[in-house]
Protein backbone atom coordinates (compact mmCIF):
# COMPACT_ATOMS: atom_id res chain seq x y z
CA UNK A 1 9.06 -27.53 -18.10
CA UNK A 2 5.63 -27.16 -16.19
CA UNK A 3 5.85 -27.44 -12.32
CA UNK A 4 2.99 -30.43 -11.42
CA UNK A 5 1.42 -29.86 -7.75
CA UNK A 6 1.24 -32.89 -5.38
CA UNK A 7 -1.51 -34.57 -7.30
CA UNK A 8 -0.10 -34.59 -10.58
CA UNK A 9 -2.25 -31.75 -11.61
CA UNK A 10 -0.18 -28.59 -13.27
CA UNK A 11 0.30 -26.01 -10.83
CA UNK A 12 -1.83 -22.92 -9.98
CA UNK A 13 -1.27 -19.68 -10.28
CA UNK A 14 -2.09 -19.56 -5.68
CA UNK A 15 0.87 -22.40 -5.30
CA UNK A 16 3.31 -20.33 -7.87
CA UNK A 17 3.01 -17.43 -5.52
CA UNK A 18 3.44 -19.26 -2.24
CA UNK A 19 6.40 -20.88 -3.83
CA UNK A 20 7.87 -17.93 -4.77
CA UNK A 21 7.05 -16.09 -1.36
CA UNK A 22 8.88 -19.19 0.09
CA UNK A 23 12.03 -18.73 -2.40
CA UNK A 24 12.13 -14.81 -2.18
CA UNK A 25 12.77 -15.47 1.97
CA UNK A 26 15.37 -18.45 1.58
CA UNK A 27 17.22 -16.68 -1.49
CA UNK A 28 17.26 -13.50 0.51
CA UNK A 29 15.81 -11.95 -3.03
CA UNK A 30 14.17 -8.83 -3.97
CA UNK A 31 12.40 -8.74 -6.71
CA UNK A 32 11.52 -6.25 -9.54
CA UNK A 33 8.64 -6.15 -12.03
CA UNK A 34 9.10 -2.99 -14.74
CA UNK A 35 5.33 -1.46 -15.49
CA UNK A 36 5.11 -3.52 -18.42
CA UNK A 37 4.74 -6.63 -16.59
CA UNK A 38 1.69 -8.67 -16.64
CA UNK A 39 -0.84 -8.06 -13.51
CA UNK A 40 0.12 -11.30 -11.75
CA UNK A 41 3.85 -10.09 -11.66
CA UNK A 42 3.42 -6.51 -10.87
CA UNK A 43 1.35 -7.28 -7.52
CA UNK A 44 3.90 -9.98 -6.09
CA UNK A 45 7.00 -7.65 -6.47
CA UNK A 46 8.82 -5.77 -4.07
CA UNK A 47 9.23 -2.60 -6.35
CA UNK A 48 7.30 -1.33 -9.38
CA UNK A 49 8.59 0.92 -11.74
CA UNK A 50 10.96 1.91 -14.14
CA UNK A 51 13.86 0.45 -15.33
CA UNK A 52 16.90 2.90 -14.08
CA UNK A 53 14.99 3.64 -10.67
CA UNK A 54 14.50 -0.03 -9.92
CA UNK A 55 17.85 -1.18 -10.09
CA UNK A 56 18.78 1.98 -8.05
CA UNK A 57 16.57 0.50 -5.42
CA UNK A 58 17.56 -2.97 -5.81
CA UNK A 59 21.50 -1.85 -5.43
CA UNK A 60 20.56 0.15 -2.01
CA UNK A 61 19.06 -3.02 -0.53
CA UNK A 62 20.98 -6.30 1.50
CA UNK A 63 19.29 -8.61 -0.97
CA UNK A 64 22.00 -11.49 -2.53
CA UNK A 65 19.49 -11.91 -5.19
CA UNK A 66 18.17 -9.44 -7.61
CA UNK A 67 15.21 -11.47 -9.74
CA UNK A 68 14.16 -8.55 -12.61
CA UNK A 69 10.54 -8.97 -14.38
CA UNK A 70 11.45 -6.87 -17.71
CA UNK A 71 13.63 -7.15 -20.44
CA UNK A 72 17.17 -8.44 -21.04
CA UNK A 73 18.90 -4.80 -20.90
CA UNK A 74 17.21 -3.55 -17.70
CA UNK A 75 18.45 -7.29 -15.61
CA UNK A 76 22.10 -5.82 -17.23
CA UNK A 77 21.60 -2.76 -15.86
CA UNK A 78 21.02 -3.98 -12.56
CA UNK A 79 24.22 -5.67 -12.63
CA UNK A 80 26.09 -3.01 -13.68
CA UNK A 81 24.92 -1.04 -10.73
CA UNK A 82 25.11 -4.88 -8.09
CA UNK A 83 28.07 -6.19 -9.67
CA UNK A 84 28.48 -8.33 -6.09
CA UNK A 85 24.93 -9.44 -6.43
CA UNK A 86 23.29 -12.40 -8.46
CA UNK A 87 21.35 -11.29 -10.88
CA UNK A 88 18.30 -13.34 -12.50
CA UNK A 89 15.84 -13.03 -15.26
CA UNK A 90 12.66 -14.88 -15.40
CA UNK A 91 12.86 -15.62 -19.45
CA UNK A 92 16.49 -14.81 -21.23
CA UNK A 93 14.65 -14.52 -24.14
CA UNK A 94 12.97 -11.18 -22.95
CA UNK A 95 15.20 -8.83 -25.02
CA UNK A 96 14.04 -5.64 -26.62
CA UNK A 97 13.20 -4.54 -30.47
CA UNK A 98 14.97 -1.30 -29.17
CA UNK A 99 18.17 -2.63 -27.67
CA UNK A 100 18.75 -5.00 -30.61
CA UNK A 101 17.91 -2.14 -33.34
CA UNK A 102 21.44 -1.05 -32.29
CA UNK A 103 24.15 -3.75 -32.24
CA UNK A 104 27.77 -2.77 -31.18
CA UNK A 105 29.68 -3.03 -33.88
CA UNK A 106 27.72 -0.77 -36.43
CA UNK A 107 27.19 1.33 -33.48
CA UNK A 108 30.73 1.67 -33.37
CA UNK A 109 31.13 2.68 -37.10
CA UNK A 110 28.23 5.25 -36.46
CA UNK A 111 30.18 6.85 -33.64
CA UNK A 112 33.18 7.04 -35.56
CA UNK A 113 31.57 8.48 -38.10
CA UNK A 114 31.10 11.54 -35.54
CA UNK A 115 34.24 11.62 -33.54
CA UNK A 116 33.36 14.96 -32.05
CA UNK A 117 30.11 14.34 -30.69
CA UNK A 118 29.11 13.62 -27.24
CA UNK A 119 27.48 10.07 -27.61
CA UNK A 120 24.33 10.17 -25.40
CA UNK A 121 22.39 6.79 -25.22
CA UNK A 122 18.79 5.91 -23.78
CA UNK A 123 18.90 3.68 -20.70
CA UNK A 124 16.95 1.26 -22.99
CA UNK A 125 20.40 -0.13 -24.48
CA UNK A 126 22.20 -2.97 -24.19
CA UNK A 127 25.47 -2.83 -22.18
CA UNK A 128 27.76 -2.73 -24.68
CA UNK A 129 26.01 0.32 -26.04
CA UNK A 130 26.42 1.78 -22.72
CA UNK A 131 29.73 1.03 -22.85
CA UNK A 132 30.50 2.79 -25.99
CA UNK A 133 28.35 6.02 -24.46
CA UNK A 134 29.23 9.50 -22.94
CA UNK A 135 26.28 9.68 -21.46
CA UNK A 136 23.53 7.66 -19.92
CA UNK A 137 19.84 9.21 -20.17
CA UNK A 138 16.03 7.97 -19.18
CA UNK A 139 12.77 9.57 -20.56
CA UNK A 140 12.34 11.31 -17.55
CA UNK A 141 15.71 13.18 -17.65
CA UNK A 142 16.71 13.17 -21.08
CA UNK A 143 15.62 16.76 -21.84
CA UNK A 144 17.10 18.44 -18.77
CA UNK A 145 20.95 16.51 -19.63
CA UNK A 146 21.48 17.45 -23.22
CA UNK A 147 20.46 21.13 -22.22
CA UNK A 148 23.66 21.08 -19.79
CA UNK A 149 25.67 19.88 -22.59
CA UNK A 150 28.29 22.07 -23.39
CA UNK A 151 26.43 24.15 -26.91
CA UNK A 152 29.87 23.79 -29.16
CA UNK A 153 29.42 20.06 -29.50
CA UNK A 154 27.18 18.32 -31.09
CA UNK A 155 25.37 15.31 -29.99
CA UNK A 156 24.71 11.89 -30.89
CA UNK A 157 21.24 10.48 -29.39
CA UNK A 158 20.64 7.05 -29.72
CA UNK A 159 19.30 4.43 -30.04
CA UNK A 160 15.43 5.52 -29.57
CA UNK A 161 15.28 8.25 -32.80
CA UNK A 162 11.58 9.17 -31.97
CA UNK A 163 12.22 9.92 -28.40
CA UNK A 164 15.51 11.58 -29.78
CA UNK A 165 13.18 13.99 -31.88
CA UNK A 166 11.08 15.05 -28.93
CA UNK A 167 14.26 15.54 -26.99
CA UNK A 168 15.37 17.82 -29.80
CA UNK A 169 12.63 19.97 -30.01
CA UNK A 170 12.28 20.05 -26.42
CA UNK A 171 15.70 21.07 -25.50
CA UNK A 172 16.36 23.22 -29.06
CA UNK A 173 19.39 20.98 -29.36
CA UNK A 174 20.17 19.77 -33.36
CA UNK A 175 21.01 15.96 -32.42
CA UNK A 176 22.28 13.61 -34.83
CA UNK A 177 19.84 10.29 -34.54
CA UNK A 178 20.43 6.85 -34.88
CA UNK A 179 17.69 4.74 -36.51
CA UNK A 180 16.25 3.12 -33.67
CA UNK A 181 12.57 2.42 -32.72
CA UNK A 182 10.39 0.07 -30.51
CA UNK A 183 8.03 -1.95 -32.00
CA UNK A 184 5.73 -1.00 -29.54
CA UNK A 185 5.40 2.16 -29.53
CA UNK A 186 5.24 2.56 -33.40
CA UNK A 187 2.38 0.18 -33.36
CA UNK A 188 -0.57 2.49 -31.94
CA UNK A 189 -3.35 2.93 -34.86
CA UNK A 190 -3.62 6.87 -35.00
CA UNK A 191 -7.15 6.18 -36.47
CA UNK A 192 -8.28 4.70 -33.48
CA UNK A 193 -6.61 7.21 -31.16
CA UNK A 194 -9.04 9.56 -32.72
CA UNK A 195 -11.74 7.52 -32.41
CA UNK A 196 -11.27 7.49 -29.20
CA UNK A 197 -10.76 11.21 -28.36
CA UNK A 198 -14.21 11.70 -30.27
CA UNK A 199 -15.91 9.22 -28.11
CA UNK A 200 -14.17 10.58 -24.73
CA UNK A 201 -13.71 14.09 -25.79
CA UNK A 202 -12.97 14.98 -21.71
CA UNK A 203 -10.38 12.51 -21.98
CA UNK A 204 -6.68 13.90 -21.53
CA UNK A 205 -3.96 12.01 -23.85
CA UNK A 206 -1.50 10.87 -22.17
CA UNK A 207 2.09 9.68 -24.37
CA UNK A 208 5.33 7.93 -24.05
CA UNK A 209 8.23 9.86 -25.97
CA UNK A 210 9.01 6.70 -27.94
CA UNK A 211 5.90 7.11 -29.70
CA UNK A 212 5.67 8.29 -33.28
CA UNK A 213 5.34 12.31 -33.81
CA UNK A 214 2.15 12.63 -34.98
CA UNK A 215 1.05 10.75 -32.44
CA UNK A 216 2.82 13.16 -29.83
CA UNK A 217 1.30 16.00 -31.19
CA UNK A 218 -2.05 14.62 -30.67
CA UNK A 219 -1.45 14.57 -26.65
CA UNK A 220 -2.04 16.54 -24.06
CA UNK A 221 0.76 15.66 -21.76
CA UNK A 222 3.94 13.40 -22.50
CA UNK A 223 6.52 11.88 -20.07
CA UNK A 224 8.03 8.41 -19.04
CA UNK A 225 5.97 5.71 -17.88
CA UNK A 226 6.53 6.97 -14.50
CA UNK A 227 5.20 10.70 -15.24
CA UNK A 228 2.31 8.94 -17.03
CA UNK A 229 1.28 7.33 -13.56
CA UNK A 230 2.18 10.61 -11.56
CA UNK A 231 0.04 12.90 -13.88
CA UNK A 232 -2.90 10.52 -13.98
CA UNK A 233 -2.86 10.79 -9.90
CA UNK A 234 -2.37 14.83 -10.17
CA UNK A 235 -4.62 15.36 -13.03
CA UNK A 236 -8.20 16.82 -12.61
CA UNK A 237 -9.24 14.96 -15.37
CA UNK A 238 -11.51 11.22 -14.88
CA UNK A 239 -10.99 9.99 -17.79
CA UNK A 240 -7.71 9.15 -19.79
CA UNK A 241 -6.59 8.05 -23.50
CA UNK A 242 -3.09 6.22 -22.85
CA UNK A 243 -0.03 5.69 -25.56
CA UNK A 244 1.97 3.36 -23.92
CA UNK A 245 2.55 -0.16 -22.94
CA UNK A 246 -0.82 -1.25 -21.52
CA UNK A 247 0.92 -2.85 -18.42
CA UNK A 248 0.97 0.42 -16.61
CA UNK A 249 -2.75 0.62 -16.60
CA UNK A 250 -2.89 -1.43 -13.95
CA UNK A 251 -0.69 0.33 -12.09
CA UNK A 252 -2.99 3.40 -12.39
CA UNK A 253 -6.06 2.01 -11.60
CA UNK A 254 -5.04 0.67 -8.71
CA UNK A 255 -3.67 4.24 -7.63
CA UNK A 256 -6.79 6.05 -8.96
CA UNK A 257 -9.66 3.42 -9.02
CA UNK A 258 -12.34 6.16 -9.41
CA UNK A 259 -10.91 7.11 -12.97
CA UNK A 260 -11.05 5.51 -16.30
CA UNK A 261 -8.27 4.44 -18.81
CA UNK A 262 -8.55 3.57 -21.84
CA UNK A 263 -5.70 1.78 -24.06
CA UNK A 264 -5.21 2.50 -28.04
CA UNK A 265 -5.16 -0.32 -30.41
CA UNK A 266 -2.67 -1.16 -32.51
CA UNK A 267 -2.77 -1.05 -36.30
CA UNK A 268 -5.37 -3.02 -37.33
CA UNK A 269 -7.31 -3.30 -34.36
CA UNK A 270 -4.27 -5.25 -33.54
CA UNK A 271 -3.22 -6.14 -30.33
CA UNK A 272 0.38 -5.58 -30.44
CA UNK A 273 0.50 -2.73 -28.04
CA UNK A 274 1.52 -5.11 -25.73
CA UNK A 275 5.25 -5.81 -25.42
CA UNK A 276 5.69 -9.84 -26.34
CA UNK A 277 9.03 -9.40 -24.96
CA UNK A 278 7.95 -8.27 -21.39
CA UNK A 279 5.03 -11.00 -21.61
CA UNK A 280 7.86 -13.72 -21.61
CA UNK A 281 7.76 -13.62 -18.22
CA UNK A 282 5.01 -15.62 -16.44
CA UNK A 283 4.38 -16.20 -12.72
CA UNK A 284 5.59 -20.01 -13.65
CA UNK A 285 9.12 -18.58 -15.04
CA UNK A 286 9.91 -16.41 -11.68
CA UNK A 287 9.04 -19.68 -9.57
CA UNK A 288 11.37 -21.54 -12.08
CA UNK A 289 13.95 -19.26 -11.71
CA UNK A 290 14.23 -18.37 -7.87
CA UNK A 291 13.60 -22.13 -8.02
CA UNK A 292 16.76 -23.04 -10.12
CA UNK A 293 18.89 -19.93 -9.52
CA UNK A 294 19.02 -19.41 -13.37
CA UNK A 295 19.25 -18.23 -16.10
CA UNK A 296 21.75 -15.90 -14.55
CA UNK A 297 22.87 -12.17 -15.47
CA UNK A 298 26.71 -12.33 -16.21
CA UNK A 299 28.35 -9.49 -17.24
CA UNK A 300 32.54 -8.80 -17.68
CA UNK A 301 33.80 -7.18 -15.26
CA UNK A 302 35.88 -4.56 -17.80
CA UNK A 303 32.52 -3.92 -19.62
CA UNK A 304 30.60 -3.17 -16.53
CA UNK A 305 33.26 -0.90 -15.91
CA UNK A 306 33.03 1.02 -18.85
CA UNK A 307 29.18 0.65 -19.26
CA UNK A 308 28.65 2.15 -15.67
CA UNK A 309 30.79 5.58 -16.24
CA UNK A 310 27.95 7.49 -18.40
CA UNK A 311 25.44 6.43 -15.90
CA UNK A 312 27.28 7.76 -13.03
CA UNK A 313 27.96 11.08 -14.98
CA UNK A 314 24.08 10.66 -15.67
CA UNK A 315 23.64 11.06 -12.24
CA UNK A 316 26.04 13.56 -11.54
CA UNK A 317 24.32 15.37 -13.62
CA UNK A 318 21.00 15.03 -12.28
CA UNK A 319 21.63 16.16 -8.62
């Protein structure tokens, strides 16, 4: 479905954002664009970030409408956390190579597999994975939770196993991994990474956990998206190499315009860097959907239940 302006002509890009300007008012909706969001989405939103802190901040607000630029897990997540609020996506087909490397019921085998380890899962899950979870974790925080964990049980890390390896040797914790990846982050061509640092040798390196290791150990610093952002605004450094997501680029040169970023190829020269899952979503989609009210988020109510216990004891934890 294309939305046709008053002339019959297809819509622009200036009339999708009044539109949805108009919509966000009457629905009384807040809406939330993750990093990885194209340009367009990132500037109309009401919060930026990550996926965790923005349904935190979507939760503490008197919106009735939660509309969530990302992926299919992180709208879930924000109605685990707004169960009384309507949830939307833009595209219901935004899902996640990571959240769909793990489905439930193998998940389940794995787990019982290990009945006396403390199940920790990565935010970037789906709920039912949640559900089945001790413990709730996010890049930022994953290192500092499984060092509180008690050190007579083991752990089972899931389902990212590369950020699950930098956890390990960051925290000196032996975790047992399940074989998860994103499709993403395993894409970036090492080759050209070097290329790079050869042309820009002031450059700093910055990394996203999820990325392969020896990619990681070619970094100078390595955090969540969020981190990313903060140390390119802290750093002394002009000039940066980034292994992530290109979305958040713009993010950082709009917080430090007198610096330069530069974003690694894929394999190949390839552009697959670029999530195709958080691309779904289009300007066009978010008028749709504030337009229509759909698709909707619906979640039952037992497994929201169960899916939001590790993430309070996640943030228990992190007080």
């Amino acid at each position: 479905m294309v939305f046709a302006a008053s002339q019959g002509t297809a819509t622009t890009d200036a009339e999708h954002r009044a539109a949805i300007e108009r919509l966000r008012r009457e629905r009384n909706a807040v809406i939330l664009a993750h990093y990885y969001q194209e340009d367009a989405i990132q500037d109309i939103a009401d919060f930026i970030g990550d996926s965790l802190e923005l349904s935190r901040k979507a939760a503490a607000t008197d919106a009735d409408v939660i509309v969530f630029c990302g992926v299919h897990f992180m709208a879930e997540t924000a109605k685990i956390l707004s169960p009384d609020k309507t949830v939307l996506i833009p595209d219901l087909e935004a899902g996640c190579s990571l959240a769909d490397a793990c489905p439930p019921e193998p998940f389940a085998a794995f787990r019982a597999a290990h009945p006396d380890h403390i199940v920790v899962s990565y935010i970037n899950c789906s709920a039912a994975i949640k559900a089945q979870s001790d413990l709730i974790c996010t890049s930022s925080n994953a290192v500092d939770l499984v060092r509180q964990l008690p050190a007579d049980r083991p752990v089972l890390f899931a389902p990212d196993q590369n950020l699950g390896r930098w956890v390990q040797q960051q925290s000196g914790r032996e975790l047992t991994l399940w074989p998860g990846s994103c499709i993403v982050h395993e894409s970036f061509s090492e080759q050209a990474l070097l290329r790079l640092k050869l042309e820009h040798p002031d450059a700093e390196v910055l990394a996203h956990p999820e990325c392969l290791p020896h990619l990681l150990d070619l970094a100078d610093f390595i955090g969540s998206t969020s981190k990313l952002l903060h140390r390119a605004e802290q750093s002394s450094a002009t000039s940066f190499i980034v292994l992530t997501e290109p979305g958040i680029l713009h993010q950082m040169r709009l917080k430090v315009p007198g610096k330069t970023f530069y974003e690694v190829p894929g394999t190949d020269g390839c552009s697959c860097n670029a999530c195709p899952y958080m691309r779904l979503n289009t300007l066009e989609k978010l008028h749709r959907c504030l337009e229509t009210m759909a698709p909707v988020i619906e979640l039952d109510e037992d497994l929201r239940q169960r899916a939001l216990l590790p993430i309070q004891r996640m943030l228990e934890l992190s007080r």
